[in-house]
C-alpha atoms as a PDB file:
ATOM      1  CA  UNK A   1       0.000   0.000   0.000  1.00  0.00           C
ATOM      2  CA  UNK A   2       0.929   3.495  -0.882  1.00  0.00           C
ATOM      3  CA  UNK A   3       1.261   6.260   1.603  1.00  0.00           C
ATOM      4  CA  UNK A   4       1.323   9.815   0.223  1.00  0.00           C
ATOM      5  CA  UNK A   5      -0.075  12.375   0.635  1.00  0.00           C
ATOM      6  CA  UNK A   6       0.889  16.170  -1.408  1.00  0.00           C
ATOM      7  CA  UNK A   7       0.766  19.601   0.315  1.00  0.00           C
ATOM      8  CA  UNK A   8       0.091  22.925  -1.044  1.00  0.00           C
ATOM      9  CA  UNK A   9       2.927  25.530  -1.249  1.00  0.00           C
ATOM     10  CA  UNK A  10       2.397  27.778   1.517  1.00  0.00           C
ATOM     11  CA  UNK A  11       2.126  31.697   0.621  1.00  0.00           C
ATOM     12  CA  UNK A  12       5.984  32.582   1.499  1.00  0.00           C
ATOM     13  CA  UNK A  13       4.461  36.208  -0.036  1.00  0.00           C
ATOM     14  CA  UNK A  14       2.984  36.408   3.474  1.00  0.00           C
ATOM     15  CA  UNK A  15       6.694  36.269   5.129  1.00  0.00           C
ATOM     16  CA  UNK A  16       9.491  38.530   5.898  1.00  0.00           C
ATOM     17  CA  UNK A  17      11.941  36.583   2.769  1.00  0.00           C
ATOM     18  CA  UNK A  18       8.979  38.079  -0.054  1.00  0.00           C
ATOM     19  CA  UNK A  19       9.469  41.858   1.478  1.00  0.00           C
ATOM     20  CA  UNK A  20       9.536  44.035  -1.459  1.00  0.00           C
ATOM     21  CA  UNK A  21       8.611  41.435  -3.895  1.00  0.00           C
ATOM     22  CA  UNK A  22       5.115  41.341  -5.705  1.00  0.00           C
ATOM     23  CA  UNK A  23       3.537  39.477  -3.370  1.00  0.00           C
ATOM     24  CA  UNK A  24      -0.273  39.614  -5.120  1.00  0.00           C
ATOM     25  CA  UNK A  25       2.303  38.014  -8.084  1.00  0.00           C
ATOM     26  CA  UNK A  26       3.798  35.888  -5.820  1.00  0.00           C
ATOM     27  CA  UNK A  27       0.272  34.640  -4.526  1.00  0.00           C
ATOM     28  CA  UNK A  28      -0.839  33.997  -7.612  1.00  0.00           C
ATOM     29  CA  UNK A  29       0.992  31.963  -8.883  1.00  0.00           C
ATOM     30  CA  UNK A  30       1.092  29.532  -5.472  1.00  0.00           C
ATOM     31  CA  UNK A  31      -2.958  29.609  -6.122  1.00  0.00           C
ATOM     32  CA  UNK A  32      -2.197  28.470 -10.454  1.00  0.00           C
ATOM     33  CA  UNK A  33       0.730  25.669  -9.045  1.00  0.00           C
ATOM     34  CA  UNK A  34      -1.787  24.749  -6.048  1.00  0.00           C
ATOM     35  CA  UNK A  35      -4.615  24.088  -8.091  1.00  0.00           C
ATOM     36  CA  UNK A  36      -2.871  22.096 -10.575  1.00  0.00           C
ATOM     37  CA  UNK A  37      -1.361  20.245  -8.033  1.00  0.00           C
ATOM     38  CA  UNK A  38      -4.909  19.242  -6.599  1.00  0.00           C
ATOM     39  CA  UNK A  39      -6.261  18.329  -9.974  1.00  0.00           C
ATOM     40  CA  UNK A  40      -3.316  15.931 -10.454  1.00  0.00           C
ATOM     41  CA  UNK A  41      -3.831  14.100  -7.297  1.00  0.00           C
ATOM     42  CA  UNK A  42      -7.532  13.636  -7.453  1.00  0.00           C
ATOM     43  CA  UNK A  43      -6.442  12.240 -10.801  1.00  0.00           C
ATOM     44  CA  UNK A  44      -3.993   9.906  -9.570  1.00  0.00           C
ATOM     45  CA  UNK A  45      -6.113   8.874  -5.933  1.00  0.00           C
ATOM     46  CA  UNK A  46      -4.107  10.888  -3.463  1.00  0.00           C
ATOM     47  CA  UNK A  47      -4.991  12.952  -0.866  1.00  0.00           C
ATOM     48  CA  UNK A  48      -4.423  16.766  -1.161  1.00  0.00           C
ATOM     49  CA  UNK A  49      -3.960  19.152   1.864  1.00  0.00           C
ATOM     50  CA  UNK A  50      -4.553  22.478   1.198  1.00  0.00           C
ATOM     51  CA  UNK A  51      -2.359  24.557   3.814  1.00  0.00           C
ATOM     52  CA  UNK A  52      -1.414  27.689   1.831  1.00  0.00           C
ATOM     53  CA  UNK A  53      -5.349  29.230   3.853  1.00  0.00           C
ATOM     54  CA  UNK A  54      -3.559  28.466   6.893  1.00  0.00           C
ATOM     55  CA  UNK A  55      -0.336  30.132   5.712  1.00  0.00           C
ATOM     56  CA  UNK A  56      -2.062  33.271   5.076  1.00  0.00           C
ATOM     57  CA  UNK A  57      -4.600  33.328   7.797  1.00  0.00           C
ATOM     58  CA  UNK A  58      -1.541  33.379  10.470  1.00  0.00           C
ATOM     59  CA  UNK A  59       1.432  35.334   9.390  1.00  0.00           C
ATOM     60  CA  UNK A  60       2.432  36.979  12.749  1.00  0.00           C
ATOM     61  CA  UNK A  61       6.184  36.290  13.697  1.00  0.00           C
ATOM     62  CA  UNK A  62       5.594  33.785  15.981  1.00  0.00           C
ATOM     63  CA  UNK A  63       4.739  31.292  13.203  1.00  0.00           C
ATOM     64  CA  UNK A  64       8.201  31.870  11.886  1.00  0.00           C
ATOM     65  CA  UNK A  65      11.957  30.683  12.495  1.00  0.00           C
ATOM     66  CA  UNK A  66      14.503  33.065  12.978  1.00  0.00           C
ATOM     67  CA  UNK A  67      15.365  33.358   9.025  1.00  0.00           C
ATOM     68  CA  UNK A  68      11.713  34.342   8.407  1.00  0.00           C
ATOM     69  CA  UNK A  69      11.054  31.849   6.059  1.00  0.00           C
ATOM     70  CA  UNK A  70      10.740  28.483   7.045  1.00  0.00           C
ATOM     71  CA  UNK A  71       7.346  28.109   9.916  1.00  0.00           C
ATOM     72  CA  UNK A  72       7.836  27.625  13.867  1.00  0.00           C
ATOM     73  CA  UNK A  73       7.084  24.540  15.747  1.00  0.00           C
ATOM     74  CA  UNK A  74       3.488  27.247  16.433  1.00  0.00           C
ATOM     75  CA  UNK A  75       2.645  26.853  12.808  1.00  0.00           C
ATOM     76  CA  UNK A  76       3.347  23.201  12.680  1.00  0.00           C
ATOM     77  CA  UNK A  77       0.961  22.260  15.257  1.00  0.00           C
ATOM     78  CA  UNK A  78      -1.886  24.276  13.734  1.00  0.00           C
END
């Protein structure tokens, strides 16, 4: 049996990294890659988990490690 499972990209335009970067630009295209993403694993039986919502629903700095990129142990657990 197969175990996989494919996650979203998470909207790094909501971090400190994207700061004077397009980040409506940046957002789209997560939302274009995301959704192709989500077709493809309907298509091939695996589950999709959409966490890129999540990503830009809680973009304080305590969801962040110190490079301002990569999430906290704060984030994970959400």
């Amino acid at each position: 049996m197969r175990k996989v499972i494919v996650l979203s990209i998470p909207d790094w335009g909501k971090t400190t990294f994207a700061k004077g970067q397009n980040i409506q630009q940046i957002a789209s295209k997560i939302d274009t890659f995301n959704s192709i993403a989500k077709e493809e694993s309907k298509k091939m039986n695996v589950v999709f988990i959409d966490i890129t919502e999540l990503t830009r629903n809680n973009a304080d700095a305590s969801m962040f490690a110190i490079d301002g990129l990569h999430y906290s142990g704060v984030m994970h657990r959400l």
